[in-house]
C-alpha atoms as a PDB file:
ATOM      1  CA  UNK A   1       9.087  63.828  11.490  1.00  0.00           C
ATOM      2  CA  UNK A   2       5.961  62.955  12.942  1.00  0.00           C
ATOM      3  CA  UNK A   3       4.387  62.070   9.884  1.00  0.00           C
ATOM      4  CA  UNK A   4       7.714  59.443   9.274  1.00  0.00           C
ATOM      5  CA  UNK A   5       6.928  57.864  13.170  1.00  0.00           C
ATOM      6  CA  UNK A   6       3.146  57.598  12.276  1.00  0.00           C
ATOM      7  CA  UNK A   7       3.955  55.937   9.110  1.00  0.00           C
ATOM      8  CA  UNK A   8       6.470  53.576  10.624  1.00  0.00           C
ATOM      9  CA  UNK A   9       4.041  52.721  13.721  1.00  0.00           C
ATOM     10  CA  UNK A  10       1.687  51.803  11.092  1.00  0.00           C
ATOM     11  CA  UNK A  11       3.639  49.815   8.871  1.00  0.00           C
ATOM     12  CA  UNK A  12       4.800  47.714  12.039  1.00  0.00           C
ATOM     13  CA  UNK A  13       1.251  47.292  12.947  1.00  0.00           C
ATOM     14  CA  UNK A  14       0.329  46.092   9.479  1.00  0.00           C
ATOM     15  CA  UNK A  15       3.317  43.645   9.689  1.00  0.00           C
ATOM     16  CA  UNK A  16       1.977  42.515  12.837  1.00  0.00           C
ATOM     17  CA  UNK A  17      -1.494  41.996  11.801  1.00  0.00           C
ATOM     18  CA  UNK A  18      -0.157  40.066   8.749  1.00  0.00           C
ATOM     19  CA  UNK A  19       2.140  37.939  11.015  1.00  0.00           C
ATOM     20  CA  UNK A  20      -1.145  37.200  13.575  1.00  0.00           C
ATOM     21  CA  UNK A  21      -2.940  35.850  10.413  1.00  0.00           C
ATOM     22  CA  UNK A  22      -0.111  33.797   9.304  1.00  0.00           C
ATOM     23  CA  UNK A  23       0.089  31.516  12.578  1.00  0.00           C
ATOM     24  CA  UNK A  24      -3.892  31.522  13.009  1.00  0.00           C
ATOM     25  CA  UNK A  25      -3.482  29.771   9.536  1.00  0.00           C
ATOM     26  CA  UNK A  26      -1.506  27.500  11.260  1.00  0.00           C
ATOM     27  CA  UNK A  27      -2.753  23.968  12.375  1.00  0.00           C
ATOM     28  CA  UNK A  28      -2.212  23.191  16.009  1.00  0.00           C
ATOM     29  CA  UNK A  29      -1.156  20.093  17.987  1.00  0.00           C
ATOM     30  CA  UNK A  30      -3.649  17.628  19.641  1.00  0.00           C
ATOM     31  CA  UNK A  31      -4.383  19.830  22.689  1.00  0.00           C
ATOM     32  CA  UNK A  32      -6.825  22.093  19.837  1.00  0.00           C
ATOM     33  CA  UNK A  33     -10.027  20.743  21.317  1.00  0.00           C
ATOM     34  CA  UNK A  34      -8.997  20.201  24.704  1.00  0.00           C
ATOM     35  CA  UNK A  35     -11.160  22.617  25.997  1.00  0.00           C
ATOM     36  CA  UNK A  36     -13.765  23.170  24.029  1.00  0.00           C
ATOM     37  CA  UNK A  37     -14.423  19.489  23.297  1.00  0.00           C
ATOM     38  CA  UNK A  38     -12.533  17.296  25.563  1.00  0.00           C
ATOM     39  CA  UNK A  39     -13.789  14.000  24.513  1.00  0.00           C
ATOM     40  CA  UNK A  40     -13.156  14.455  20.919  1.00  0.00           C
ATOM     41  CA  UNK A  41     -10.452  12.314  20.204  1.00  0.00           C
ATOM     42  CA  UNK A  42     -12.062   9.309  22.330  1.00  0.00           C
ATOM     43  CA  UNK A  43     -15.025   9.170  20.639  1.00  0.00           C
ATOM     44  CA  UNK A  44     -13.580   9.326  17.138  1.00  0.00           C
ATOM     45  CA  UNK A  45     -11.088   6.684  17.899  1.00  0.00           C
ATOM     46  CA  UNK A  46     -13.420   4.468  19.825  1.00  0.00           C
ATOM     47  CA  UNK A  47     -15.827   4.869  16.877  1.00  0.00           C
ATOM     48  CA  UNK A  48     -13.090   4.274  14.515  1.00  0.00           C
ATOM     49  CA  UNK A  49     -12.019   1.264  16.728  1.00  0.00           C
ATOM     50  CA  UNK A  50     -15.343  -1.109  16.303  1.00  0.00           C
ATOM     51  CA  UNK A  51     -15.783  -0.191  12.627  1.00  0.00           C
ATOM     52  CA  UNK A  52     -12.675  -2.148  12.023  1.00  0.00           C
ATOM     53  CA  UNK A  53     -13.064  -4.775  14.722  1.00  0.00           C
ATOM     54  CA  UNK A  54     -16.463  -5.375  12.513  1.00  0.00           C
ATOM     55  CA  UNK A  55     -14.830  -4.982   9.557  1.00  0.00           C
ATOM     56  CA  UNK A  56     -11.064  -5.018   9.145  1.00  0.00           C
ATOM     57  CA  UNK A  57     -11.213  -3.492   5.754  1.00  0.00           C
ATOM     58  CA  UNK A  58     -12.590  -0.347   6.916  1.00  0.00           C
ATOM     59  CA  UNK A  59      -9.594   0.752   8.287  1.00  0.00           C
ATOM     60  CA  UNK A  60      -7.859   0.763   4.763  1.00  0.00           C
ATOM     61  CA  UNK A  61     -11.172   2.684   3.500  1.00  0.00           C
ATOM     62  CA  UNK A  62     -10.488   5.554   6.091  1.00  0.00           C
ATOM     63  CA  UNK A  63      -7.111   5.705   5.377  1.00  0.00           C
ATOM     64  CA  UNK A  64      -7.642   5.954   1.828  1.00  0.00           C
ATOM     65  CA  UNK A  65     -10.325   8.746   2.704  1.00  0.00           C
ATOM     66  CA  UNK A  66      -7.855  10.969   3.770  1.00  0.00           C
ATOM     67  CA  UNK A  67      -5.886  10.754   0.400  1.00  0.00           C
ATOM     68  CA  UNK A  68      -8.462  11.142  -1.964  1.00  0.00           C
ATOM     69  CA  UNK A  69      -9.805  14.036   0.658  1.00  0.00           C
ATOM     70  CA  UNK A  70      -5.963  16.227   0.887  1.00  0.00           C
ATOM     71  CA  UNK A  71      -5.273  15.398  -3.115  1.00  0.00           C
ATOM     72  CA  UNK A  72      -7.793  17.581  -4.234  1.00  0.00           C
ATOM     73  CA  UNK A  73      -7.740  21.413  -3.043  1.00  0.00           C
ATOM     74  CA  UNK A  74      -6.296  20.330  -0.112  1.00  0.00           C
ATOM     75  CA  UNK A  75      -7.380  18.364   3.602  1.00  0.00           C
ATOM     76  CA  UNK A  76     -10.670  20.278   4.010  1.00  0.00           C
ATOM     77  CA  UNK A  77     -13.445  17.344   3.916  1.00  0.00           C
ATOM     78  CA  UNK A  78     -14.387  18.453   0.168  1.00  0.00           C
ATOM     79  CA  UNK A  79     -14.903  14.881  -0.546  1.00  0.00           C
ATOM     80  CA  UNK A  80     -17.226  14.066   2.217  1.00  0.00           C
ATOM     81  CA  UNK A  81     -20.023  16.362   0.095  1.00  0.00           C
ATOM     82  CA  UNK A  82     -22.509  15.231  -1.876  1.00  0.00           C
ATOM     83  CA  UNK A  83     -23.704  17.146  -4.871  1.00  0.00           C
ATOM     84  CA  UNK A  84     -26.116  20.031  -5.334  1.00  0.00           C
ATOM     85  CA  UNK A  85     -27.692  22.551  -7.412  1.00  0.00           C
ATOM     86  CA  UNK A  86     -24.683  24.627  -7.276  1.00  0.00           C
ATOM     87  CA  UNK A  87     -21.384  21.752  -7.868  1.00  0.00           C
ATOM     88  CA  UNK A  88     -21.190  18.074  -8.398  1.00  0.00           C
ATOM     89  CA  UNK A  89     -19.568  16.602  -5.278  1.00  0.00           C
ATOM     90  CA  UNK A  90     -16.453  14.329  -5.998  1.00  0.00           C
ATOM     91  CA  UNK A  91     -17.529  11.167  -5.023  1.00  0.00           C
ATOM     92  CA  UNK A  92     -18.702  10.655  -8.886  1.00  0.00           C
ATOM     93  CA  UNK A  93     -15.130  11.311  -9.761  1.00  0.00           C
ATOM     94  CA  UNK A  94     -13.545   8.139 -11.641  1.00  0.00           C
ATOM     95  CA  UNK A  95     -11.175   7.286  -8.538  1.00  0.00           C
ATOM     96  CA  UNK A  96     -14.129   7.426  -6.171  1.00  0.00           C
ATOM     97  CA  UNK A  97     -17.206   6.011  -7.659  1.00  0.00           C
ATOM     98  CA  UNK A  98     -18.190   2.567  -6.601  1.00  0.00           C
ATOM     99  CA  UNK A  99     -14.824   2.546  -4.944  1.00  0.00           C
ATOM    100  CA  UNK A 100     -14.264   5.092  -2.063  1.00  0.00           C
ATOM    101  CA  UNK A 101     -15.875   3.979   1.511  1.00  0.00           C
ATOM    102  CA  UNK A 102     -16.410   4.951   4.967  1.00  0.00           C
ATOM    103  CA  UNK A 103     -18.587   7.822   5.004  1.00  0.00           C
ATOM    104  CA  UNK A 104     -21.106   6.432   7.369  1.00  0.00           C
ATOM    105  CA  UNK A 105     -17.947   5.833   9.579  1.00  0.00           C
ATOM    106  CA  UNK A 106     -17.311   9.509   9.267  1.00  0.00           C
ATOM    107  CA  UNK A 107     -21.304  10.286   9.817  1.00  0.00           C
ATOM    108  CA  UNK A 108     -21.685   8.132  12.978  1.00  0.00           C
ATOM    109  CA  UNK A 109     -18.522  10.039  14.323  1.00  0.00           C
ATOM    110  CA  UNK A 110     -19.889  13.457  13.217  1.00  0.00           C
ATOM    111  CA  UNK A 111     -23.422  12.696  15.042  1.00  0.00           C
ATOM    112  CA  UNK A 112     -21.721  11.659  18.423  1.00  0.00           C
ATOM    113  CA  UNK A 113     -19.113  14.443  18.097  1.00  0.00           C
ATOM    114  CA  UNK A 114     -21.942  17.021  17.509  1.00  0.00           C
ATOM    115  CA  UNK A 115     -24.254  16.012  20.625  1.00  0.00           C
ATOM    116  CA  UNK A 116     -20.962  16.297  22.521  1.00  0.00           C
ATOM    117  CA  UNK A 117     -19.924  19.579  21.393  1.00  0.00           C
ATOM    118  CA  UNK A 118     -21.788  21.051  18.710  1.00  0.00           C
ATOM    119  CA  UNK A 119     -20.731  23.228  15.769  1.00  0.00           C
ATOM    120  CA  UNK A 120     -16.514  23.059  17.413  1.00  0.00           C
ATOM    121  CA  UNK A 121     -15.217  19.880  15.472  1.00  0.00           C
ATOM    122  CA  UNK A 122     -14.951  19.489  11.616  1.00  0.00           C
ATOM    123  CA  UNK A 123     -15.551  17.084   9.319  1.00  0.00           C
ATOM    124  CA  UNK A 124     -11.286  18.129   8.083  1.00  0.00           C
ATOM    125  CA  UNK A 125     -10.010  16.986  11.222  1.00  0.00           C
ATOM    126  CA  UNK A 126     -12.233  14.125  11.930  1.00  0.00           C
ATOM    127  CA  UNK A 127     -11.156  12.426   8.768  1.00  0.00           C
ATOM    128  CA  UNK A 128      -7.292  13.179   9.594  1.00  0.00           C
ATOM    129  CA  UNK A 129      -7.640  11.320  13.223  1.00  0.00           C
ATOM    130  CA  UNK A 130      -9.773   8.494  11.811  1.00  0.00           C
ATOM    131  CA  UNK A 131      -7.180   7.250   9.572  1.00  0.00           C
ATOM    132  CA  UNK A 132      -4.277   7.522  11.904  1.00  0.00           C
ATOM    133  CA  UNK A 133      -6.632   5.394  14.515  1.00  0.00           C
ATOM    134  CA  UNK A 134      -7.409   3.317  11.747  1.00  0.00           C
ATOM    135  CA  UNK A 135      -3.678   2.557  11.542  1.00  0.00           C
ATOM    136  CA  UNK A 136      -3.150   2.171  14.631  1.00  0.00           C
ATOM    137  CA  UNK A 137      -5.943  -0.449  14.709  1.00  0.00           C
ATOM    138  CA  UNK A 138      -4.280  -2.591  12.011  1.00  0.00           C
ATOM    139  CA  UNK A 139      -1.158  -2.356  13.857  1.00  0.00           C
ATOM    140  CA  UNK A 140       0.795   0.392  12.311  1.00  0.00           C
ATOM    141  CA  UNK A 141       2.592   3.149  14.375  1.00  0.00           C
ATOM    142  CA  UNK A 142       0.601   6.359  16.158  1.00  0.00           C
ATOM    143  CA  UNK A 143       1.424   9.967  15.146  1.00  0.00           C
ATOM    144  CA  UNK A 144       0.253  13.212  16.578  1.00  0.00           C
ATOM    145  CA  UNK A 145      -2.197  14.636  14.280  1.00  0.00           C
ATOM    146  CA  UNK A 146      -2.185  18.208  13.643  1.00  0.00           C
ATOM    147  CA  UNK A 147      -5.525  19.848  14.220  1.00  0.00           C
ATOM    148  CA  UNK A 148      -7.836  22.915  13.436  1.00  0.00           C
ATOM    149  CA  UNK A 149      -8.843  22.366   9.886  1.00  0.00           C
ATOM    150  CA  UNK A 150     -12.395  24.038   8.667  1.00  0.00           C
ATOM    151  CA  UNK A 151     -13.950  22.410   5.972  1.00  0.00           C
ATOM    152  CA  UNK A 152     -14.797  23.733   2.728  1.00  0.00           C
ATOM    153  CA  UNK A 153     -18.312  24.853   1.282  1.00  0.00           C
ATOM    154  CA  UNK A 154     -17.916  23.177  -2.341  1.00  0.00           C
ATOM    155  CA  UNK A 155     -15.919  20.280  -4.414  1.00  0.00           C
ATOM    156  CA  UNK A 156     -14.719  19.798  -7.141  1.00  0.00           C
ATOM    157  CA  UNK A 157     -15.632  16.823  -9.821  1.00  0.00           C
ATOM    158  CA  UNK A 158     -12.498  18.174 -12.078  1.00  0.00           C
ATOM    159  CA  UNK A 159      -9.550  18.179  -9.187  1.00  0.00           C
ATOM    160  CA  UNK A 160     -10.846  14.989  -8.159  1.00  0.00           C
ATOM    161  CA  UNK A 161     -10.637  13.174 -11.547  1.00  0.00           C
ATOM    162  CA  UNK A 162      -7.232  15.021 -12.351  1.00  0.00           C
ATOM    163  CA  UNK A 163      -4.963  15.326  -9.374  1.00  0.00           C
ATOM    164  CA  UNK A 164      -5.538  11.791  -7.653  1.00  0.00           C
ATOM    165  CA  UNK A 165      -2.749   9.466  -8.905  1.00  0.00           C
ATOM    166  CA  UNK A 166      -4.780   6.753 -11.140  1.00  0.00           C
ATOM    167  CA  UNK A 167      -3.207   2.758 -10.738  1.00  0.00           C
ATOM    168  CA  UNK A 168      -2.525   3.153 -14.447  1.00  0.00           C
ATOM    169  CA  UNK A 169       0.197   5.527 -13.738  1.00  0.00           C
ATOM    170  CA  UNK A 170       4.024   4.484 -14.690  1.00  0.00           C
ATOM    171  CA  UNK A 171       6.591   5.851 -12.182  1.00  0.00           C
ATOM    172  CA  UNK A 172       7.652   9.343 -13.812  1.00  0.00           C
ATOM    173  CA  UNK A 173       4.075  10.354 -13.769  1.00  0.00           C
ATOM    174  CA  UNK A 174       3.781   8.967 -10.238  1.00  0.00           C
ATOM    175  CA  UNK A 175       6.991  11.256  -9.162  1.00  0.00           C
ATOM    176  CA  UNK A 176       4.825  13.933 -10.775  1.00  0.00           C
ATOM    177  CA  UNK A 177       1.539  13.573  -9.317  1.00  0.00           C
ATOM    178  CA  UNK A 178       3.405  13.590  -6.102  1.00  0.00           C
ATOM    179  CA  UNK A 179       5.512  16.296  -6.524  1.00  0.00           C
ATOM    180  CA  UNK A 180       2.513  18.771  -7.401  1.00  0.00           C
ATOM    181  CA  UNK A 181       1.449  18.030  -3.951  1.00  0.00           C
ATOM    182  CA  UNK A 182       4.990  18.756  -2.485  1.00  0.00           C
ATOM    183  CA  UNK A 183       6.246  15.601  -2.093  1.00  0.00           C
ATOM    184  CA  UNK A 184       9.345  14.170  -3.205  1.00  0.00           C
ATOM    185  CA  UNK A 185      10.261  10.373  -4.616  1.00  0.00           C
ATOM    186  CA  UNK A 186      10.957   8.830  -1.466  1.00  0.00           C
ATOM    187  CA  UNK A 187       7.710  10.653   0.198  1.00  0.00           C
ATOM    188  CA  UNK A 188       5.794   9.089  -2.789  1.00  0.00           C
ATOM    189  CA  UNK A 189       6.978   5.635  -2.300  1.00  0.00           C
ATOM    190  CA  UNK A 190       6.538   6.082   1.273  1.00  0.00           C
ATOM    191  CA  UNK A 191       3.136   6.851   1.007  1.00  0.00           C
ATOM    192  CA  UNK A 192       2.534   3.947  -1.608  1.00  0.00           C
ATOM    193  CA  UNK A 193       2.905   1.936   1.260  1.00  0.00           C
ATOM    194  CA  UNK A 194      -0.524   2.441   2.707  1.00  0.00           C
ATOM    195  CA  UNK A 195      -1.477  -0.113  -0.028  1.00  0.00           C
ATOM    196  CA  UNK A 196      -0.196  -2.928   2.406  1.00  0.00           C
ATOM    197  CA  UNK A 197      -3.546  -3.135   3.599  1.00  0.00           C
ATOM    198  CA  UNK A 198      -6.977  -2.660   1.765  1.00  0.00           C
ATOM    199  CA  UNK A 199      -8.064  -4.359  -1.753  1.00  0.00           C
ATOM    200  CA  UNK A 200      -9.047  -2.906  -5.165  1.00  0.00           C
ATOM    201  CA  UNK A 201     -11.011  -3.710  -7.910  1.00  0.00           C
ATOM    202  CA  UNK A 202     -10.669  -6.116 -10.677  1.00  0.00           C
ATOM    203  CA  UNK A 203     -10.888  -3.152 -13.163  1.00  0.00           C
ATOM    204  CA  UNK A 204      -7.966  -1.248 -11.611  1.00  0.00           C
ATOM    205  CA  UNK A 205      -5.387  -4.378 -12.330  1.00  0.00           C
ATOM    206  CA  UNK A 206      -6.942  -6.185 -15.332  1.00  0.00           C
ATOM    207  CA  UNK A 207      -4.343  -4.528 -17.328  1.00  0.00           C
ATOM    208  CA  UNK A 208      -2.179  -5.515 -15.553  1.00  0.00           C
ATOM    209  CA  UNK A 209      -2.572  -8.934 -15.108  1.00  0.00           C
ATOM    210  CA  UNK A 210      -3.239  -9.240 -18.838  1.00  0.00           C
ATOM    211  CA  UNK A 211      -0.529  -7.084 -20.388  1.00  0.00           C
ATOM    212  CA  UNK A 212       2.226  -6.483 -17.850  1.00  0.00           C
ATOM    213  CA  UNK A 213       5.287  -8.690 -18.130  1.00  0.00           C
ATOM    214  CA  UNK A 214       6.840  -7.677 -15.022  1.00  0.00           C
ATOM    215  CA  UNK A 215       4.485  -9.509 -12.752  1.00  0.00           C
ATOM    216  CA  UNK A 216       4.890 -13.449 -10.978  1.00  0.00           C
ATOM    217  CA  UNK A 217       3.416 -15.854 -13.018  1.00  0.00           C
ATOM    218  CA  UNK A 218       1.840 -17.526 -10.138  1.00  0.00           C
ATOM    219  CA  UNK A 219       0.737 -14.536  -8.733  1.00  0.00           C
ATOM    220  CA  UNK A 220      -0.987 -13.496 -11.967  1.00  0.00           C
ATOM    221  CA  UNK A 221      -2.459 -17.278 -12.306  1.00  0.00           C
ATOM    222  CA  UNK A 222      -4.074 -16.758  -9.091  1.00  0.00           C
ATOM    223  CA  UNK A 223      -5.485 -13.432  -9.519  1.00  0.00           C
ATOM    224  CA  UNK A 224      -7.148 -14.267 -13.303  1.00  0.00           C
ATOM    225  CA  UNK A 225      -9.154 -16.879 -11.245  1.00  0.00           C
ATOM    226  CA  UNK A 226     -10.961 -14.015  -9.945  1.00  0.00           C
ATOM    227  CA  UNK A 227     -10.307 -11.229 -12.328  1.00  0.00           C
ATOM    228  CA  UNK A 228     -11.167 -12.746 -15.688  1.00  0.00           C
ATOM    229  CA  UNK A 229     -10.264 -10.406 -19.082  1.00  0.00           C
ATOM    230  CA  UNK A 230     -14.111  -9.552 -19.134  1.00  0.00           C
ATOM    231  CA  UNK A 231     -16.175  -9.314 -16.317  1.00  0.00           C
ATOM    232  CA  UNK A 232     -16.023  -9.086 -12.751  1.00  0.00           C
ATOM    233  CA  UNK A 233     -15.350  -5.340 -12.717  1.00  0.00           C
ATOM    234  CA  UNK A 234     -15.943  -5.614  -8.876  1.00  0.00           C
ATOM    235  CA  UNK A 235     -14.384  -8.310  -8.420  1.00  0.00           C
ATOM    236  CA  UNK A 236     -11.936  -7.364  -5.166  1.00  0.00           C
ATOM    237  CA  UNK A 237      -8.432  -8.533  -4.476  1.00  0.00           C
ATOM    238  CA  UNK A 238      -5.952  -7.712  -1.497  1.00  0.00           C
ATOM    239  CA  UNK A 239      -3.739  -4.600  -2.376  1.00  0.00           C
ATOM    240  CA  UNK A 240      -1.080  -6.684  -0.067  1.00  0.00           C
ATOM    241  CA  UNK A 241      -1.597 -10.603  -0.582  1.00  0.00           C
ATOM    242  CA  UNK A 242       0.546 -11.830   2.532  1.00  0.00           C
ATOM    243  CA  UNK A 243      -0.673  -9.511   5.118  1.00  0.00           C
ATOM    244  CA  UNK A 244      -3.837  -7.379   3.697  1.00  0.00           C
ATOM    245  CA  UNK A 245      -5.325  -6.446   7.350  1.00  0.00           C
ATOM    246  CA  UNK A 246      -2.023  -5.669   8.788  1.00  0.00           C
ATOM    247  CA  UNK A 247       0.113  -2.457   8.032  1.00  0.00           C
ATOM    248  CA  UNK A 248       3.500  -3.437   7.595  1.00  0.00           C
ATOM    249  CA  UNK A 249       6.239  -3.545   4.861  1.00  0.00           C
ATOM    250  CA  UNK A 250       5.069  -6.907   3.078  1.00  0.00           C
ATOM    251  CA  UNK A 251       4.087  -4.408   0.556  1.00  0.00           C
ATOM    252  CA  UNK A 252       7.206  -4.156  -0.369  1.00  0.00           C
ATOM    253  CA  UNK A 253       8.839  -7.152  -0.131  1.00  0.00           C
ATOM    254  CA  UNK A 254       6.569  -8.167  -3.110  1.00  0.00           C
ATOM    255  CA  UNK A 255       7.308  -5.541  -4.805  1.00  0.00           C
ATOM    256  CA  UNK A 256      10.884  -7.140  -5.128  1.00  0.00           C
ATOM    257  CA  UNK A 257       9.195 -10.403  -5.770  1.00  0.00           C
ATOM    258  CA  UNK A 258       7.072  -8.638  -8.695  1.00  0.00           C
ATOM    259  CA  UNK A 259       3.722  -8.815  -6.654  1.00  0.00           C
ATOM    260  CA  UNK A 260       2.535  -5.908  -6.935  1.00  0.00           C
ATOM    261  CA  UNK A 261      -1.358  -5.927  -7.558  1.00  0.00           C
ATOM    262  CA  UNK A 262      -1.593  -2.365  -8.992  1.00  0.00           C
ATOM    263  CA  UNK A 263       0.577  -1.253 -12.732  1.00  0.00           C
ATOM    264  CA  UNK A 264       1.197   1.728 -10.488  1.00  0.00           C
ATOM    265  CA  UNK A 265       2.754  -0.429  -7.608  1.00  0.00           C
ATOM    266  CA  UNK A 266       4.826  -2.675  -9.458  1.00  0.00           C
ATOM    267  CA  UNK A 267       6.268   0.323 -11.081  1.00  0.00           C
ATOM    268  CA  UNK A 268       8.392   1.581  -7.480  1.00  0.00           C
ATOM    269  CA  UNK A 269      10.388  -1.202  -8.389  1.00  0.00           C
ATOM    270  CA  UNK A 270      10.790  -1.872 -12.127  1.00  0.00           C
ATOM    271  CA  UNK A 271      14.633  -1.288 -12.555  1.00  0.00           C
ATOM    272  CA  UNK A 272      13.956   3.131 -12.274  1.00  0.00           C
ATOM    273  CA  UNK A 273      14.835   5.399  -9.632  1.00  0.00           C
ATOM    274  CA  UNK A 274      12.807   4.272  -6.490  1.00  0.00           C
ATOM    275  CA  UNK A 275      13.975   0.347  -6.596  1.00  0.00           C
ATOM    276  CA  UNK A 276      16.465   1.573  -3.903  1.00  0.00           C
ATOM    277  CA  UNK A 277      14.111   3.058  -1.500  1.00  0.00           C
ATOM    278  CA  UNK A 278      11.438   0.103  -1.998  1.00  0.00           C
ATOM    279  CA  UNK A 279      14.478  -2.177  -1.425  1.00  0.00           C
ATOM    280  CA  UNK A 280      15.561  -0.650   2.324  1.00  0.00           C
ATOM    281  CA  UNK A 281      11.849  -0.948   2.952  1.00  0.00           C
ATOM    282  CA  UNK A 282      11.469  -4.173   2.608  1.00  0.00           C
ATOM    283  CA  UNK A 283      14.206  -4.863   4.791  1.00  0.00           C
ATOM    284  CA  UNK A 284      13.479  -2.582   7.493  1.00  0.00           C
ATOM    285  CA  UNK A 285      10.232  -2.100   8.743  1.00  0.00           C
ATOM    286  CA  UNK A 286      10.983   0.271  11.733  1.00  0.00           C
ATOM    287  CA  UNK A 287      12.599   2.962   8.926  1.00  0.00           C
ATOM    288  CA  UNK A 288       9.164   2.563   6.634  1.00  0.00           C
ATOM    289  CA  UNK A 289       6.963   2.932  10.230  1.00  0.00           C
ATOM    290  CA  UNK A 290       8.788   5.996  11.021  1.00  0.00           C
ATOM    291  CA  UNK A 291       8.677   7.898   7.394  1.00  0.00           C
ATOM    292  CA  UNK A 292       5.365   6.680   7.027  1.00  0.00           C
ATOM    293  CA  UNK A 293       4.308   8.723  10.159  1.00  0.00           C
ATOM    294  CA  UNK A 294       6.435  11.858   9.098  1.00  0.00           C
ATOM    295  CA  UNK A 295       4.544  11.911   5.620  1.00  0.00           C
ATOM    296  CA  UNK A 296       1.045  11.510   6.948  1.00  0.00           C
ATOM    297  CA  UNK A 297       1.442  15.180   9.069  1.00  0.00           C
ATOM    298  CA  UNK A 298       2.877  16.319   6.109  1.00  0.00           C
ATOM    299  CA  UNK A 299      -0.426  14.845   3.638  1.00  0.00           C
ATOM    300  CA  UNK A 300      -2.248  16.166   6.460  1.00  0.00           C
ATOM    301  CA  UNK A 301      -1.098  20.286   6.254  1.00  0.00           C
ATOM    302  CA  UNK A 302      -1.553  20.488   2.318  1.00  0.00           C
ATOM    303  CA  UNK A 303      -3.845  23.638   2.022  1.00  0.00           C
ATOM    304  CA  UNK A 304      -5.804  23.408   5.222  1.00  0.00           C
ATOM    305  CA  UNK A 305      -8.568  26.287   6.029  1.00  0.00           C
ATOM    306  CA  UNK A 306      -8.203  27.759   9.109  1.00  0.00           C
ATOM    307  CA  UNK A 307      -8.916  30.657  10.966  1.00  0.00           C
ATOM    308  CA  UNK A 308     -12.039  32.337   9.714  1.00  0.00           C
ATOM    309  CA  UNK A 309     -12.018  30.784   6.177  1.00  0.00           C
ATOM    310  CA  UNK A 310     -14.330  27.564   5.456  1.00  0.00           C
ATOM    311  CA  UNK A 311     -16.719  26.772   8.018  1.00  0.00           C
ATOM    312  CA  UNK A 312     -17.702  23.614  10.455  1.00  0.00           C
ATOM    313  CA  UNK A 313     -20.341  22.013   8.970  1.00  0.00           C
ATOM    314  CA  UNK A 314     -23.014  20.136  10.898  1.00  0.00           C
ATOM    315  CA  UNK A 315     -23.495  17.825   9.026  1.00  0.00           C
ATOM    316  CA  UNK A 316     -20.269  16.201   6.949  1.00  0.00           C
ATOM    317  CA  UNK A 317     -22.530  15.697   3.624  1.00  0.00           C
ATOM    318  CA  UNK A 318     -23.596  19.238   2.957  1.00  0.00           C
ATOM    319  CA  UNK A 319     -22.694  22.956   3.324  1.00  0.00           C
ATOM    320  CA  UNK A 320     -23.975  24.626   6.413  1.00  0.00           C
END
């Protein structure tokens, strides 16, 4: 009998134990550095704040930072690391290279966080609250970003170059790449979205321009003018061309009026399953504000480290 209680006592304690580890794996609301480093969130966001008063494209960058960061092996600052002996980093990965920006941003933020509070904020969460400010900045809507990510001690080249949704991408394997990541259709044209501001590369659309047929003729007349068949790989053009520094659903409403820049945008509304969703965005901008929100706190929980597991680097760039 006493052997059954002892057993039982145990068993509740193990269930405890496993239950204490389960919610310290859990990210916490924006009180998380309250104490130990009070004037987190103010620096970041006034950093954050004249990086895109200098530059209004930067905001678009650090968004898009946070993607490419929670895509591969989750929101834990893998891409922030450059490589080493031991891995190759990810910003070589074909979706990256000559393409992804803002890591000085995310540097000057890390110095002036560290002086402030050293070794207590990571490079994970830093990242998440720059591109909401960054949103906010271009006049999107403010969410409450989740905090107490750790950030990871290697990359990977592989994940990066496979699990990032490429622009080539038609809208089955779109609903795909999203839905490994836990996100459903309407998530994944929600998300889509952030593409009403920034600007991409000549080589990302060049196929489309060239080969698509579901694309405005004027639109695609004034894009070849600087995206010729050959040449001018670099060659940048507004993701959004009515409102490319301004988050908002004008994204969408070309879309409808087959102005999408990217194969990969064009193909939310192409006569499949998502033309419906693209369709109430483009008429309601409060509805897109509000899911957009609700899906970046989602992006921004997929496979965080927490509790002991990771670490805080010092330094975004490399492993303690």
């Amino acid at each position: 009998m006493a052997s059954n209680t002892a057993l039982k006592i145990c068993f509740l304690f193990y269930v405890c134990l496993i239950a204490s580890r389960s919610a310290s794996a859990q990210l916490s609301d924006q009180d998380f550095y309250a104490e130990r480093c009070p004037k987190a969130l103010e620096t970041i966001r006034s950093i954050v704040k004249l990086a895109v008063a200098i530059e209004s494209r930067m905001g678009a960058s650090l968004l898009r930072l946070q993607f490419h960061d929670c895509f591969v092996n989750g929101c834990d600052a893998s891409v922030l690391l450059d490589d080493t002996a031991n891995f190759t980093g990810e910003k070589t990965a074909f979706p990256n290279v000559n393409s992804l920006r803002g890591f000085d941003v995310i540097d000057t933020i890390k110095s002036k966080v560290e002086k402030l509070c050293p070794g207590i904020v990571s490079c994970a969460d830093i990242i998440a609250v720059a591109a909401r400010d960054s949103v906010v900045e271009l006049g999107g809507r403010s969410w409450q970003v989740q905090l107490g990510r750790r950030d990871s001690t290697t990359a990977s080249l592989n994940a990066a170059n496979t699990d990032i949704p490429a622009p080539t991408l038609n809208l089955s394997a779109l609903i795909t790449s999203f839905s490994n990541k836990g996100f459903t259709a309407k998530e994944m044209v929600t998300l889509s979205g952030a593409h009403t501001i920034g600007q991409a590369r000549c080589v990302t659309f060049r196929a489309r321009l060239y080969n698509d047929n579901d694309i405005n003729w004027l639109f695609a007349i004034f894009l070849k003018a600087n995206c010729p068949s050959s040449g001018g790989d670099n060659n940048l053009s507004p993701l959004d061309v009515t409102s490319p520094t301004f988050l908002d659903n004008a994204y969408y409403k070309n879309l409808v009026n087959q102005k999408g820049l990217l194969h990969s945008d064009q193909q939310l509304f192409s006569g499949g399953s998502t033309n419906a969703q693209v369709t109430a965005y483009s008429k309601n901008m409060g509805s897109f504000e509000d899911d957009f929100a609700k899906a970046m706190v989602k992006m921004g929980g997929l496979s965080p480290l927490t509790g002991s597991t990771g670490q805080i680097r010092t330094n975004c760039r490399r492993v303690n």
